[in-house]
PDB file of N, CA and C in Angstrom:
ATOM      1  N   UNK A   1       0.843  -1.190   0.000  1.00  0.00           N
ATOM      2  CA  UNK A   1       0.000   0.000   0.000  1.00  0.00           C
ATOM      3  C   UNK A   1       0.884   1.249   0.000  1.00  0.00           C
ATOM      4  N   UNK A   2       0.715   2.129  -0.819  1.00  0.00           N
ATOM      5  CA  UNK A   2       0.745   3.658  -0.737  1.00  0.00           C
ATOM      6  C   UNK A   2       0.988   4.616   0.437  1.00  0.00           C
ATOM      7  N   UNK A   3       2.007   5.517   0.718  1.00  0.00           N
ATOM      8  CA  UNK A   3       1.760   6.106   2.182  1.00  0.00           C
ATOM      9  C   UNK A   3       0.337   6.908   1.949  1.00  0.00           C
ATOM     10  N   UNK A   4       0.077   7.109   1.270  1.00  0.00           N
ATOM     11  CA  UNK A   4      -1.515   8.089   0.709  1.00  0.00           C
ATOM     12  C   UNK A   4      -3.000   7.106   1.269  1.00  0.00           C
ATOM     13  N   UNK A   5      -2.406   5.480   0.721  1.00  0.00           N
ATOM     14  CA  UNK A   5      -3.566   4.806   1.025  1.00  0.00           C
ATOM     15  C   UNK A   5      -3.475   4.074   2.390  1.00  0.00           C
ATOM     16  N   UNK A   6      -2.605   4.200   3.216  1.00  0.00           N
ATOM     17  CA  UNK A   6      -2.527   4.521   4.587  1.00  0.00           C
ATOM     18  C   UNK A   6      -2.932   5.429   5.155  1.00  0.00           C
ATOM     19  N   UNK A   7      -2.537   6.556   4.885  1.00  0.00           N
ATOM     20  CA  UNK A   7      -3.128   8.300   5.095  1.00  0.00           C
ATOM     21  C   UNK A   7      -4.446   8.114   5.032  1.00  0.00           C
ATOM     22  N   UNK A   8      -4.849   7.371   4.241  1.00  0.00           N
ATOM     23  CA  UNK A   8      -6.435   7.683   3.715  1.00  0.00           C
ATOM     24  C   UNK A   8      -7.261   6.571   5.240  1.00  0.00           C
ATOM     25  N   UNK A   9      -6.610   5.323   5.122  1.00  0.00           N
ATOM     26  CA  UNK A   9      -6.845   4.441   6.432  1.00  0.00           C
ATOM     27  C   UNK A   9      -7.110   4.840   7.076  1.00  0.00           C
ATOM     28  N   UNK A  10      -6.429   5.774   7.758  1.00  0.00           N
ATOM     29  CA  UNK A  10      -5.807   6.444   9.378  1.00  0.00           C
ATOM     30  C   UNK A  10      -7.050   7.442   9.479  1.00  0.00           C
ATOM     31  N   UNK A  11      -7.196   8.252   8.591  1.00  0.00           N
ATOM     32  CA  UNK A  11      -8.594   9.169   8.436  1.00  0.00           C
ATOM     33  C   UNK A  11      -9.659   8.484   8.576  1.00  0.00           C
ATOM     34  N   UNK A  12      -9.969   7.258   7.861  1.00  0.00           N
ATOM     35  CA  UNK A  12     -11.383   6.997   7.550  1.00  0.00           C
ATOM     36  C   UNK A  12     -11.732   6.363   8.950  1.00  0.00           C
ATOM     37  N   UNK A  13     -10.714   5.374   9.836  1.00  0.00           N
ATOM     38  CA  UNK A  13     -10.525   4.923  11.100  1.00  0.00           C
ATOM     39  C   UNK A  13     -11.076   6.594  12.115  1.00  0.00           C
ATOM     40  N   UNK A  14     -10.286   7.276  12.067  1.00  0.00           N
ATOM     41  CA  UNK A  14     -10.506   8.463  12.854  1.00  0.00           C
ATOM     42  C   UNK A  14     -11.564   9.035  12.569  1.00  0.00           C
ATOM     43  N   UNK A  15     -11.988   9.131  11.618  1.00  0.00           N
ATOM     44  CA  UNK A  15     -13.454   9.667  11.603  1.00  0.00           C
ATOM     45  C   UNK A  15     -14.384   8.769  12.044  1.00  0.00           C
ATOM     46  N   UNK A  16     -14.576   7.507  11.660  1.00  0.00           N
ATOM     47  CA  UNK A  16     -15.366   6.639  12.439  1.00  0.00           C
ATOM     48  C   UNK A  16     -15.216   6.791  13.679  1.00  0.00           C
ATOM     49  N   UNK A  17     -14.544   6.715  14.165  1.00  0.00           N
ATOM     50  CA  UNK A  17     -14.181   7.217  15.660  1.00  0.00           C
ATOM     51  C   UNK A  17     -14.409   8.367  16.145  1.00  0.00           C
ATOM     52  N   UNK A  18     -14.185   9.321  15.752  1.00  0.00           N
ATOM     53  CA  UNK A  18     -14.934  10.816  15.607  1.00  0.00           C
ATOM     54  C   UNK A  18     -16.856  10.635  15.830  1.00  0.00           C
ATOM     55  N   UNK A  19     -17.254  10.064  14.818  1.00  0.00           N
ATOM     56  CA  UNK A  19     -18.180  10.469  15.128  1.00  0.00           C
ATOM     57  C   UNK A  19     -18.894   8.847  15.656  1.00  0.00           C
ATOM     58  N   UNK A  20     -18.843   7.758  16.242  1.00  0.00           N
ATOM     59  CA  UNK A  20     -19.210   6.782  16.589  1.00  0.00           C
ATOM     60  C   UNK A  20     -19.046   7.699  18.179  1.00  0.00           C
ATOM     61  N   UNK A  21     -18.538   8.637  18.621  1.00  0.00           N
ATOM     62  CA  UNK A  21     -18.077   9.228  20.102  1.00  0.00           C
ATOM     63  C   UNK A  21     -19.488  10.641  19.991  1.00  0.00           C
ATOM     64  N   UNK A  22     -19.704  11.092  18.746  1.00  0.00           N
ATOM     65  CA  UNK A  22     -20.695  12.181  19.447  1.00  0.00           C
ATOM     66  C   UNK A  22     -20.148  13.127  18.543  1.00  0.00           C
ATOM     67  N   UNK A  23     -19.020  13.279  17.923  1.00  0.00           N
ATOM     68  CA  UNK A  23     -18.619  14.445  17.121  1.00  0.00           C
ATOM     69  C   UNK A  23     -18.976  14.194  15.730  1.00  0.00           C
ATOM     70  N   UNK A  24     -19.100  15.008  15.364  1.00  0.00           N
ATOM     71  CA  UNK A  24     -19.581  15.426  13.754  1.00  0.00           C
ATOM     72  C   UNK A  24     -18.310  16.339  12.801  1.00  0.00           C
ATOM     73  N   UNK A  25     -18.128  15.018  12.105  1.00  0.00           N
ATOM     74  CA  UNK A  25     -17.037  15.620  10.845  1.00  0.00           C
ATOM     75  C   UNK A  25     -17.919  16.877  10.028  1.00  0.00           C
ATOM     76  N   UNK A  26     -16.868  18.109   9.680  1.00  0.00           N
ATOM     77  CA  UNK A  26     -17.684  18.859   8.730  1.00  0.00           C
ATOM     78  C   UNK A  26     -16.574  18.598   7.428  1.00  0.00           C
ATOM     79  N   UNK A  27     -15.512  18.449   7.156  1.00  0.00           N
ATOM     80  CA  UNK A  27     -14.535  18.681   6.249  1.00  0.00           C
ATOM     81  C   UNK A  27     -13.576  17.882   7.001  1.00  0.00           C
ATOM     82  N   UNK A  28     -13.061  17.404   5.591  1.00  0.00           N
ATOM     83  CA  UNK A  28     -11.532  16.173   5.668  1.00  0.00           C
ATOM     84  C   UNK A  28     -10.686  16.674   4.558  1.00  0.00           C
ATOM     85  N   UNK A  29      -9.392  16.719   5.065  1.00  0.00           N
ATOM     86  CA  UNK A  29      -8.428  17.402   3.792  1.00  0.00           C
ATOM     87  C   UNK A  29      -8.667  18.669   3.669  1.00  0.00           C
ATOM     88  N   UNK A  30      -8.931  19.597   4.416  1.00  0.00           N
ATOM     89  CA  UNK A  30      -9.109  20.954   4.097  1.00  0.00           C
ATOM     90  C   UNK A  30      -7.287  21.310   3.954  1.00  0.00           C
ATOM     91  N   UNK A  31      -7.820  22.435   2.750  1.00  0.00           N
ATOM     92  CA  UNK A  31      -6.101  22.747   2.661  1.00  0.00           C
ATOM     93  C   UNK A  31      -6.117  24.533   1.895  1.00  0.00           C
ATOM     94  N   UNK A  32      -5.523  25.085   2.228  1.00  0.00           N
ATOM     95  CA  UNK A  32      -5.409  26.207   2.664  1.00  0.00           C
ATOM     96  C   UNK A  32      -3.798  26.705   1.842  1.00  0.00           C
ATOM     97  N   UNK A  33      -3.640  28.257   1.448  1.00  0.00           N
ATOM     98  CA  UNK A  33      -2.324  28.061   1.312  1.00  0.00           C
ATOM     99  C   UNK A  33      -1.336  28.318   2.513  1.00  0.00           C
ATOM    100  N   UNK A  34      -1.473  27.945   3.954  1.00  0.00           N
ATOM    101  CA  UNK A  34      -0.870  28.300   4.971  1.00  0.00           C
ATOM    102  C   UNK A  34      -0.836  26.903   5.157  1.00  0.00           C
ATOM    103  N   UNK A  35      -1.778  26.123   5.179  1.00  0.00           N
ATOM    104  CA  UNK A  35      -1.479  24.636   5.588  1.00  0.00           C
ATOM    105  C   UNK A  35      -2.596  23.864   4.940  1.00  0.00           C
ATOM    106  N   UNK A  36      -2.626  22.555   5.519  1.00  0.00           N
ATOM    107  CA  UNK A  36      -3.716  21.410   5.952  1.00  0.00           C
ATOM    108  C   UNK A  36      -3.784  21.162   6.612  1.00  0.00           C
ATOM    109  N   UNK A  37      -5.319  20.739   6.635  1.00  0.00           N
ATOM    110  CA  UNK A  37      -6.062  20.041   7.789  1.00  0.00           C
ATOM    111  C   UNK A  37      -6.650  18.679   8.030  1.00  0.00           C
ATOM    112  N   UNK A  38      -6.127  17.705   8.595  1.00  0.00           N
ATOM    113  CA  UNK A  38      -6.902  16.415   7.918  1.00  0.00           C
ATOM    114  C   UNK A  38      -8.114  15.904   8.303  1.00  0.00           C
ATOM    115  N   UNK A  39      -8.523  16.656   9.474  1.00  0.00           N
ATOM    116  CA  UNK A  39     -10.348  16.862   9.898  1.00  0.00           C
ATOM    117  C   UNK A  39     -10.433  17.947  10.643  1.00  0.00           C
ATOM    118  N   UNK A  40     -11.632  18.538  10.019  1.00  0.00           N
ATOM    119  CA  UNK A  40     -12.154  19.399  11.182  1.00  0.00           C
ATOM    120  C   UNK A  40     -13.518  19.048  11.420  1.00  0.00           C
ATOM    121  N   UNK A  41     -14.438  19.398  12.356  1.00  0.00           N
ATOM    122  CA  UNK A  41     -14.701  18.742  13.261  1.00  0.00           C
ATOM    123  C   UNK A  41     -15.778  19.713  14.157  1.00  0.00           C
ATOM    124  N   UNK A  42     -16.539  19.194  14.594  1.00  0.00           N
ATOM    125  CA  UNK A  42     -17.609  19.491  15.769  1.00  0.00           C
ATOM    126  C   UNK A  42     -18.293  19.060  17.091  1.00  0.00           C
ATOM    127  N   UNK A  43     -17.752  19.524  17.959  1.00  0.00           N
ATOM    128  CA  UNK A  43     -18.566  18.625  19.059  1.00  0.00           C
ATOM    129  C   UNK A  43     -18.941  19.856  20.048  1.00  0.00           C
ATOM    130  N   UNK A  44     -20.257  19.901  20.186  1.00  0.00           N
ATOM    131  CA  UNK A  44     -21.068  21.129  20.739  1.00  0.00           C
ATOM    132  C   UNK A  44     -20.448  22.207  20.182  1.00  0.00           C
ATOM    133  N   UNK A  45     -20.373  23.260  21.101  1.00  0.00           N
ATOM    134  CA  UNK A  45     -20.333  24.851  20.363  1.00  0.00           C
ATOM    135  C   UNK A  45     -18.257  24.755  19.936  1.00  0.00           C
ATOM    136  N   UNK A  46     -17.867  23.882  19.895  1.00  0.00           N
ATOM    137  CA  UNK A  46     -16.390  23.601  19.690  1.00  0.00           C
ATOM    138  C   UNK A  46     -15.907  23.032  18.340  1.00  0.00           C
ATOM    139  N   UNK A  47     -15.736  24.174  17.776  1.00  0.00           N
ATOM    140  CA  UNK A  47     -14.785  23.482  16.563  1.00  0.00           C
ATOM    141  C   UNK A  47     -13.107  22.973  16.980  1.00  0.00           C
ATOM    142  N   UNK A  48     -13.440  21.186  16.154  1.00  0.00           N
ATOM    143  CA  UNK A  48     -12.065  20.298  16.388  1.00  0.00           C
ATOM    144  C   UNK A  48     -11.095  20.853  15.108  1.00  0.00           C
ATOM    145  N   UNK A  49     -10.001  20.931  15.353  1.00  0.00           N
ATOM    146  CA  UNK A  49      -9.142  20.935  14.145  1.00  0.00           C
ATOM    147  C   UNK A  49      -7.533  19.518  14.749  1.00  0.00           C
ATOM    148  N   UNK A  50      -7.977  18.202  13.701  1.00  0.00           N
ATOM    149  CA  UNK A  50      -7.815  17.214  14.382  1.00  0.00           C
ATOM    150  C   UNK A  50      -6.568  16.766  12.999  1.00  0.00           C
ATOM    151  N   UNK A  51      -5.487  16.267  13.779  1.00  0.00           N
ATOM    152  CA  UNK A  51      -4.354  15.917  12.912  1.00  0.00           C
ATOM    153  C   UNK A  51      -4.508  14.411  12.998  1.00  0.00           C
ATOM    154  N   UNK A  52      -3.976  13.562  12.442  1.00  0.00           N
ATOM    155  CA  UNK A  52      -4.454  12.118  12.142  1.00  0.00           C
ATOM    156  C   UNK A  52      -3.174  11.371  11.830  1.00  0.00           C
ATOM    157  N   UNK A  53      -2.388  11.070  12.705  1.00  0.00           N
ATOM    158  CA  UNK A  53      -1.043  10.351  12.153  1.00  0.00           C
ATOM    159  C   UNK A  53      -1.380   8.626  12.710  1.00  0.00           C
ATOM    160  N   UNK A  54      -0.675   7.760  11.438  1.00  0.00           N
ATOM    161  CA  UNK A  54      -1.127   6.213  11.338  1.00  0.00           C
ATOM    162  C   UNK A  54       0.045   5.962  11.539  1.00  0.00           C
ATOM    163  N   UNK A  55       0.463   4.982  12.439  1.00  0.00           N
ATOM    164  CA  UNK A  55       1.594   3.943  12.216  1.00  0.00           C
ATOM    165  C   UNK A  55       1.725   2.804  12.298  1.00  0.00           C
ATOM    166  N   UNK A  56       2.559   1.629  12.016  1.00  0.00           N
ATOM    167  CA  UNK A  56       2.308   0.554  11.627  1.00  0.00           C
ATOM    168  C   UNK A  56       3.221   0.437  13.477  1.00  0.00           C
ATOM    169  N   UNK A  57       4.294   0.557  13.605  1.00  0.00           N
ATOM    170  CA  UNK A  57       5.000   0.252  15.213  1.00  0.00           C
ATOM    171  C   UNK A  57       4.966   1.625  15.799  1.00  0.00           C
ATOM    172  N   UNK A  58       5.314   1.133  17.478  1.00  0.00           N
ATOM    173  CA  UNK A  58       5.777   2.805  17.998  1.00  0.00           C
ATOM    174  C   UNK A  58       6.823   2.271  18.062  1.00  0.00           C
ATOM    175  N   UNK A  59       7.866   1.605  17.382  1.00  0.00           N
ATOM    176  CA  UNK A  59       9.471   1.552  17.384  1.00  0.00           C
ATOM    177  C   UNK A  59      10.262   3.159  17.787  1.00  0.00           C
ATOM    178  N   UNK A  60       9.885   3.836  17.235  1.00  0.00           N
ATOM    179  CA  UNK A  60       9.881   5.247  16.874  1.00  0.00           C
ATOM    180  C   UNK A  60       9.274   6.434  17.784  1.00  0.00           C
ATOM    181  N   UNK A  61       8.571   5.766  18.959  1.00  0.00           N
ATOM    182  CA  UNK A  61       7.552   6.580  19.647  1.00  0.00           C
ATOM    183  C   UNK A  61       6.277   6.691  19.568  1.00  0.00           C
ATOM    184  N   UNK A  62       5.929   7.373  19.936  1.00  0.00           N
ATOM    185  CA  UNK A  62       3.837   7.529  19.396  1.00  0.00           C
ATOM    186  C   UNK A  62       3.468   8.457  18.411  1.00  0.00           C
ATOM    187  N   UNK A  63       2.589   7.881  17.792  1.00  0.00           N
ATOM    188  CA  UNK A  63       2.247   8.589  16.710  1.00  0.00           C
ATOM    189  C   UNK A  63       2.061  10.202  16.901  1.00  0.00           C
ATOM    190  N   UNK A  64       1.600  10.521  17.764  1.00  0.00           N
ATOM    191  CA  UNK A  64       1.703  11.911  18.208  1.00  0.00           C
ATOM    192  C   UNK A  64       2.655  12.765  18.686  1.00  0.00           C
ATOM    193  N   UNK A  65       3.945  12.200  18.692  1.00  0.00           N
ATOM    194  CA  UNK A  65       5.304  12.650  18.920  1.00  0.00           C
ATOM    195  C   UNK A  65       5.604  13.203  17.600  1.00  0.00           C
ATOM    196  N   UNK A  66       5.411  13.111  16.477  1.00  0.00           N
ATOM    197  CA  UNK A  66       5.944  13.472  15.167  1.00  0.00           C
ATOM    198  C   UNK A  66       4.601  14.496  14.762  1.00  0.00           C
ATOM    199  N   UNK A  67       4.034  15.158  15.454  1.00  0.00           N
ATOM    200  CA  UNK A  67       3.407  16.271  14.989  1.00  0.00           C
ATOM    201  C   UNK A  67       4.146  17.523  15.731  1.00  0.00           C
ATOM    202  N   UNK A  68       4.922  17.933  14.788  1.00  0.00           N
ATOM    203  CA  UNK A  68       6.186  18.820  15.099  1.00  0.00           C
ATOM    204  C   UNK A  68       5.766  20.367  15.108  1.00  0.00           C
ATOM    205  N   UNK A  69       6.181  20.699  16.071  1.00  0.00           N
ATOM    206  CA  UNK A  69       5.907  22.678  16.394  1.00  0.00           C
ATOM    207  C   UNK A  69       5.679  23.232  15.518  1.00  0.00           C
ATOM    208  N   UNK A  70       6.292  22.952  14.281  1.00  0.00           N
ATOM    209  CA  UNK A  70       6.310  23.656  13.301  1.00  0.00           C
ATOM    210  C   UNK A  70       4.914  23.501  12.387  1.00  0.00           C
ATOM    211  N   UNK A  71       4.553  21.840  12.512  1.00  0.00           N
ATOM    212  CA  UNK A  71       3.392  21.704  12.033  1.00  0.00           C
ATOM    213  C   UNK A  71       2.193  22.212  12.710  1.00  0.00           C
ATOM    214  N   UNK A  72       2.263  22.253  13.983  1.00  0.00           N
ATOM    215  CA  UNK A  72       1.341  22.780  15.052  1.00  0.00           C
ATOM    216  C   UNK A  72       1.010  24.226  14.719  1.00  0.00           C
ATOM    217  N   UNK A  73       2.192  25.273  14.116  1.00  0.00           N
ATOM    218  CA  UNK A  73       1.973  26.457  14.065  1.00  0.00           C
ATOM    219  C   UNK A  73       0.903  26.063  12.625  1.00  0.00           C
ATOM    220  N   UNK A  74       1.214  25.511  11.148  1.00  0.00           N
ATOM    221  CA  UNK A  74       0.958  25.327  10.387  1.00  0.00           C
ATOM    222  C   UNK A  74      -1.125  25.343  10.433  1.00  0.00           C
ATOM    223  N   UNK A  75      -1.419  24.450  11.381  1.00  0.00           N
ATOM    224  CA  UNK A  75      -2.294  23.698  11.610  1.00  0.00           C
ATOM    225  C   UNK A  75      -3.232  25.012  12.303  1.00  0.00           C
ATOM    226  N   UNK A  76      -2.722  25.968  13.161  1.00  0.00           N
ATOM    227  CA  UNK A  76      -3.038  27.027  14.003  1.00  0.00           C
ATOM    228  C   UNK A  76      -3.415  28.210  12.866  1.00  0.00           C
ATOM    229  N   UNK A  77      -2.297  28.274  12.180  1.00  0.00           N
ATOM    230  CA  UNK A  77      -2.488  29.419  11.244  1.00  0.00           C
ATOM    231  C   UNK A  77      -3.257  29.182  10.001  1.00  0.00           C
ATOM    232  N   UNK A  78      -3.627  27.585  10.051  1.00  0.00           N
ATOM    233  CA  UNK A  78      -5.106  26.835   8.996  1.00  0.00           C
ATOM    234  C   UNK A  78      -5.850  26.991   9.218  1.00  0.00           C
ATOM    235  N   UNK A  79      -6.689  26.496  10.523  1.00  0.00           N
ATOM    236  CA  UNK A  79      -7.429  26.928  11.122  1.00  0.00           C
ATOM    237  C   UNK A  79      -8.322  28.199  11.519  1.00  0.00           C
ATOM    238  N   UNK A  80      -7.135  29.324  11.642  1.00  0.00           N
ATOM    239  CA  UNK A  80      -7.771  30.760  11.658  1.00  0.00           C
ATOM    240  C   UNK A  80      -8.230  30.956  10.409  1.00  0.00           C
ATOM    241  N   UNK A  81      -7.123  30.804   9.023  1.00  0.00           N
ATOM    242  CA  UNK A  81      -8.136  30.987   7.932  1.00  0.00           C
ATOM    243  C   UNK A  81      -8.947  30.555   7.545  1.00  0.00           C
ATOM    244  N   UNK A  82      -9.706  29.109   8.155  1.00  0.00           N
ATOM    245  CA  UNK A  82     -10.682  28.193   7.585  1.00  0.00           C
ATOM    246  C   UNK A  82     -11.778  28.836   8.567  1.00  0.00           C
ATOM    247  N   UNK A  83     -11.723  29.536   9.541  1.00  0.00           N
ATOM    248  CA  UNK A  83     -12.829  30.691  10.355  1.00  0.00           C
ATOM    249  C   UNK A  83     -13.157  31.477  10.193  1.00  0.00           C
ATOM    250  N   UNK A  84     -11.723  32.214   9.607  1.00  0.00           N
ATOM    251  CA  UNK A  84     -11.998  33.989   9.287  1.00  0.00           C
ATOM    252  C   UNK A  84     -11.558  34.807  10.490  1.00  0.00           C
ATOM    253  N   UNK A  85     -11.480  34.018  11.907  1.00  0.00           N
ATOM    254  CA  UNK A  85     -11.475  34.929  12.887  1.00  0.00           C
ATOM    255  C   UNK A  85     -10.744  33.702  13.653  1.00  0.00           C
ATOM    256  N   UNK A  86     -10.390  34.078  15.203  1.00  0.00           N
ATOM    257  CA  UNK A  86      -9.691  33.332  16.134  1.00  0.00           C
ATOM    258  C   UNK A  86     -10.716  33.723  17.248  1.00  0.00           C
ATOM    259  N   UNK A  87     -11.524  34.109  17.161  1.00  0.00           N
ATOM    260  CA  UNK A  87     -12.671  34.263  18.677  1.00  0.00           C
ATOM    261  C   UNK A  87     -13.831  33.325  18.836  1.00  0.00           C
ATOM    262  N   UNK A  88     -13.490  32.500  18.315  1.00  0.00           N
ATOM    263  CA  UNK A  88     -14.498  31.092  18.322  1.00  0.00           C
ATOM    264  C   UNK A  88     -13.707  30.055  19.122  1.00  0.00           C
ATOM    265  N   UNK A  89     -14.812  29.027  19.828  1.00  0.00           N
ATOM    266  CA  UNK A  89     -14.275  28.221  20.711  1.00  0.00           C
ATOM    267  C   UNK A  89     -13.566  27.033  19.491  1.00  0.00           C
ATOM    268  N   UNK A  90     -12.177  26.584  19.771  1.00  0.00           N
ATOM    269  CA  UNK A  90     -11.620  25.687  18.842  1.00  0.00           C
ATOM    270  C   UNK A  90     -10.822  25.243  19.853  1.00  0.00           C
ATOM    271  N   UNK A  91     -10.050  24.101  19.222  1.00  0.00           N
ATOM    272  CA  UNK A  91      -9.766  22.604  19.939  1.00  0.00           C
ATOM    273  C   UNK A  91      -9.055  21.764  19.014  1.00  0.00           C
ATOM    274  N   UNK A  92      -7.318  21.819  19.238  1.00  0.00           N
ATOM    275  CA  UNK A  92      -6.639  20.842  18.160  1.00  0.00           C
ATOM    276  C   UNK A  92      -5.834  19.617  18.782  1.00  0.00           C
ATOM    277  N   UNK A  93      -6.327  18.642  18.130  1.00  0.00           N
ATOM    278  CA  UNK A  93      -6.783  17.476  18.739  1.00  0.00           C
ATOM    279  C   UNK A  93      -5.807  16.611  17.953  1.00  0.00           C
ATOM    280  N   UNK A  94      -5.117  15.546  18.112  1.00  0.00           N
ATOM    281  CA  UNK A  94      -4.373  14.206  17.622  1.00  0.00           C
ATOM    282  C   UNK A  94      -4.934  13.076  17.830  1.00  0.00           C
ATOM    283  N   UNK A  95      -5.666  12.331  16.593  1.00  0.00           N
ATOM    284  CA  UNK A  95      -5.830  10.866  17.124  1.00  0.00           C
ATOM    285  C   UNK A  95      -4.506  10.323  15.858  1.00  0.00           C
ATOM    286  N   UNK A  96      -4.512   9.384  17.019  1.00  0.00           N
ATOM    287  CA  UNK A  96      -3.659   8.313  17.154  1.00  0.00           C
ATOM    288  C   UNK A  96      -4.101   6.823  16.427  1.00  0.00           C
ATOM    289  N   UNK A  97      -3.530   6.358  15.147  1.00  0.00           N
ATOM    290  CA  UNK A  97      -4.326   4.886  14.747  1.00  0.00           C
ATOM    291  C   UNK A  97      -2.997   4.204  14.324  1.00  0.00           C
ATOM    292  N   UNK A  98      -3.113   3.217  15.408  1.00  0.00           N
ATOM    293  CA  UNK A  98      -1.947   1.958  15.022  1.00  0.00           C
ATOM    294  C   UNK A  98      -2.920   0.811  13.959  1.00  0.00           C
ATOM    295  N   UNK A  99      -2.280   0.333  13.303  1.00  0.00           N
ATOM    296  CA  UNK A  99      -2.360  -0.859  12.396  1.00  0.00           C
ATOM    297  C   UNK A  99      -1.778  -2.068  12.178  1.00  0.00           C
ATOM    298  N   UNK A 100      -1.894  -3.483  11.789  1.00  0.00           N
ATOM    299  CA  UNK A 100      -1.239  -3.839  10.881  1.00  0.00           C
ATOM    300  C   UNK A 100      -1.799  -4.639  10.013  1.00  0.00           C
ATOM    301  N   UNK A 101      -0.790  -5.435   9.149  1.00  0.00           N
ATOM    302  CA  UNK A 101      -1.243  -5.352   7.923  1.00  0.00           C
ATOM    303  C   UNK A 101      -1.558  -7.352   8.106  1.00  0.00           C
ATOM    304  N   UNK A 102      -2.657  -7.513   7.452  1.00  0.00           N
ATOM    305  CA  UNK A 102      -3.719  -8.899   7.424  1.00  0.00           C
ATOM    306  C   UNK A 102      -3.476  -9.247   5.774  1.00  0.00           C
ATOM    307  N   UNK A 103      -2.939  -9.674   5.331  1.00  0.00           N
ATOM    308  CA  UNK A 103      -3.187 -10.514   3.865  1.00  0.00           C
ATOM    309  C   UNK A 103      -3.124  -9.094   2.818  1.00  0.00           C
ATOM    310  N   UNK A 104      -2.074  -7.952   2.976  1.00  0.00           N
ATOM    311  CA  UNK A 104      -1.649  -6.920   2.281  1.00  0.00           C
ATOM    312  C   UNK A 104      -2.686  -5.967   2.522  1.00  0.00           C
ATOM    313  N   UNK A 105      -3.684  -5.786   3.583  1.00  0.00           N
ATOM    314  CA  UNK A 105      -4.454  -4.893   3.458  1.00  0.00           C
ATOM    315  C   UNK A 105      -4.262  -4.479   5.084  1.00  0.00           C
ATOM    316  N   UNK A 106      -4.727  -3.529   5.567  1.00  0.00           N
ATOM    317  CA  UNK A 106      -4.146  -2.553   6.828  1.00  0.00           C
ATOM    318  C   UNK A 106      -5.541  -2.890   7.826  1.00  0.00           C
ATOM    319  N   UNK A 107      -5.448  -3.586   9.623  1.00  0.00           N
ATOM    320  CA  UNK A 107      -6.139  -3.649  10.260  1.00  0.00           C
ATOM    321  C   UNK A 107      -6.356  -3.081  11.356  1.00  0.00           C
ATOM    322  N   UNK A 108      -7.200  -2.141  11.878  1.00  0.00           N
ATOM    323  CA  UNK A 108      -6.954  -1.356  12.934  1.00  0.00           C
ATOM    324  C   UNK A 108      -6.720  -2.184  14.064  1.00  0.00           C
ATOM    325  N   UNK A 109      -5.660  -2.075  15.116  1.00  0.00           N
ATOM    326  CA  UNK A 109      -5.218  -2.701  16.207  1.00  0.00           C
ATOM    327  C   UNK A 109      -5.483  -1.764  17.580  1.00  0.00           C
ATOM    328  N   UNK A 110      -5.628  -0.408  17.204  1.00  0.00           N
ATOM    329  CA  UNK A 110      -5.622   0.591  18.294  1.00  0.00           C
ATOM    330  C   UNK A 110      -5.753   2.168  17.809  1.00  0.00           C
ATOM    331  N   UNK A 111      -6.679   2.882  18.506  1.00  0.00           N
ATOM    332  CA  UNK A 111      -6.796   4.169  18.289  1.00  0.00           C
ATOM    333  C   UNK A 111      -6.749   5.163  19.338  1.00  0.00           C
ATOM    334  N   UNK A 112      -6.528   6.176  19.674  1.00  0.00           N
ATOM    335  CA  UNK A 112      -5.955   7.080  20.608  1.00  0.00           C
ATOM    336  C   UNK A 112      -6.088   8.353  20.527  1.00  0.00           C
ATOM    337  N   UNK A 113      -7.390   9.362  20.901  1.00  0.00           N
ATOM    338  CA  UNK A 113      -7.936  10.268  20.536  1.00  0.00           C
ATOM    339  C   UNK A 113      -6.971  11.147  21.902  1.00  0.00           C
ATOM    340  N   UNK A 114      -6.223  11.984  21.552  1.00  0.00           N
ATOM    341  CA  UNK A 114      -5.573  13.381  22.589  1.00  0.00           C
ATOM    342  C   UNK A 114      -6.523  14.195  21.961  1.00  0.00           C
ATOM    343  N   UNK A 115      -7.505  14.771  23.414  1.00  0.00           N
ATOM    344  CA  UNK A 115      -7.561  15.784  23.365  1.00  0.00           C
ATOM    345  C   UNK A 115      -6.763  16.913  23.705  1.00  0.00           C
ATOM    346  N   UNK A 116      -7.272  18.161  23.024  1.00  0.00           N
ATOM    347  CA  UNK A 116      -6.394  19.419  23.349  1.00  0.00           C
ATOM    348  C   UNK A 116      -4.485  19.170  23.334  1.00  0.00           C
ATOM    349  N   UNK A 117      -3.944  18.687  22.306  1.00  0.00           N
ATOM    350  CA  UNK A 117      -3.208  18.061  22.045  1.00  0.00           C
ATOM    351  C   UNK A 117      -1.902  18.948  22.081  1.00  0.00           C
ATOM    352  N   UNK A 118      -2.259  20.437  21.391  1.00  0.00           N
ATOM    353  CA  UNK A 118      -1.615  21.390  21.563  1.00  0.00           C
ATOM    354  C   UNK A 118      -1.986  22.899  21.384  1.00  0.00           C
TER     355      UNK A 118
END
């Protein structure tokens, strides 16, 4: 598989999860010329702006260790433009989806929703 059709895994896992919990996806892949977003998101008067990293081991750490400051600013300064404004209640969030792989195709083993992540 593709790192894209992993990417795509890790989302479709997290959104099920997203909203099987009470939240409501509005947009996936929003992209901006300041950044992307790989869900944003609703749960009561709170817009989610939710990063989505998949890995196959944590050999490496947790999947949420590699969402780097730099991307965080990225993700912050997406966000404001996907609002228009910064005076709305918002909330950026990391889930977490481990996998592995069953007869060449990818099986969820574990998922890991951080809230308020950064």
């Amino acid at each position: 598989m593709t790192t894209k059709e992993i990417g795509d895994f890790g989302e479709d896992k997290a959104q099920e999860y997203l909203e099987k919990n009470g939240i409501r996806v509005l947009k996936r892949n929003y992209h901006a010329r300041v950044g992307e977003i790989d869900i944003i998101a609703k749960e009561e008067n709170t817009i989610l702006f939710v990063e989505v990293k998949t890995r196959l081991t944590k050999d490496y750490g947790n999947p949420s260790e590699f969402v780097s400051f730099s991307k965080q600013t990225k993700i912050k300064k997406t966000a404001i433009f996907y609002l228009g404004r910064d005076d709305i209640d918002m909330r950026f969030d990391v889930v977490e989806v481990m996998y592995k792989m069953v007869n060449n195709l990818p099986v969820l083993t574990e998922i890991n929703h951080i809230k308020d992540a950064f």
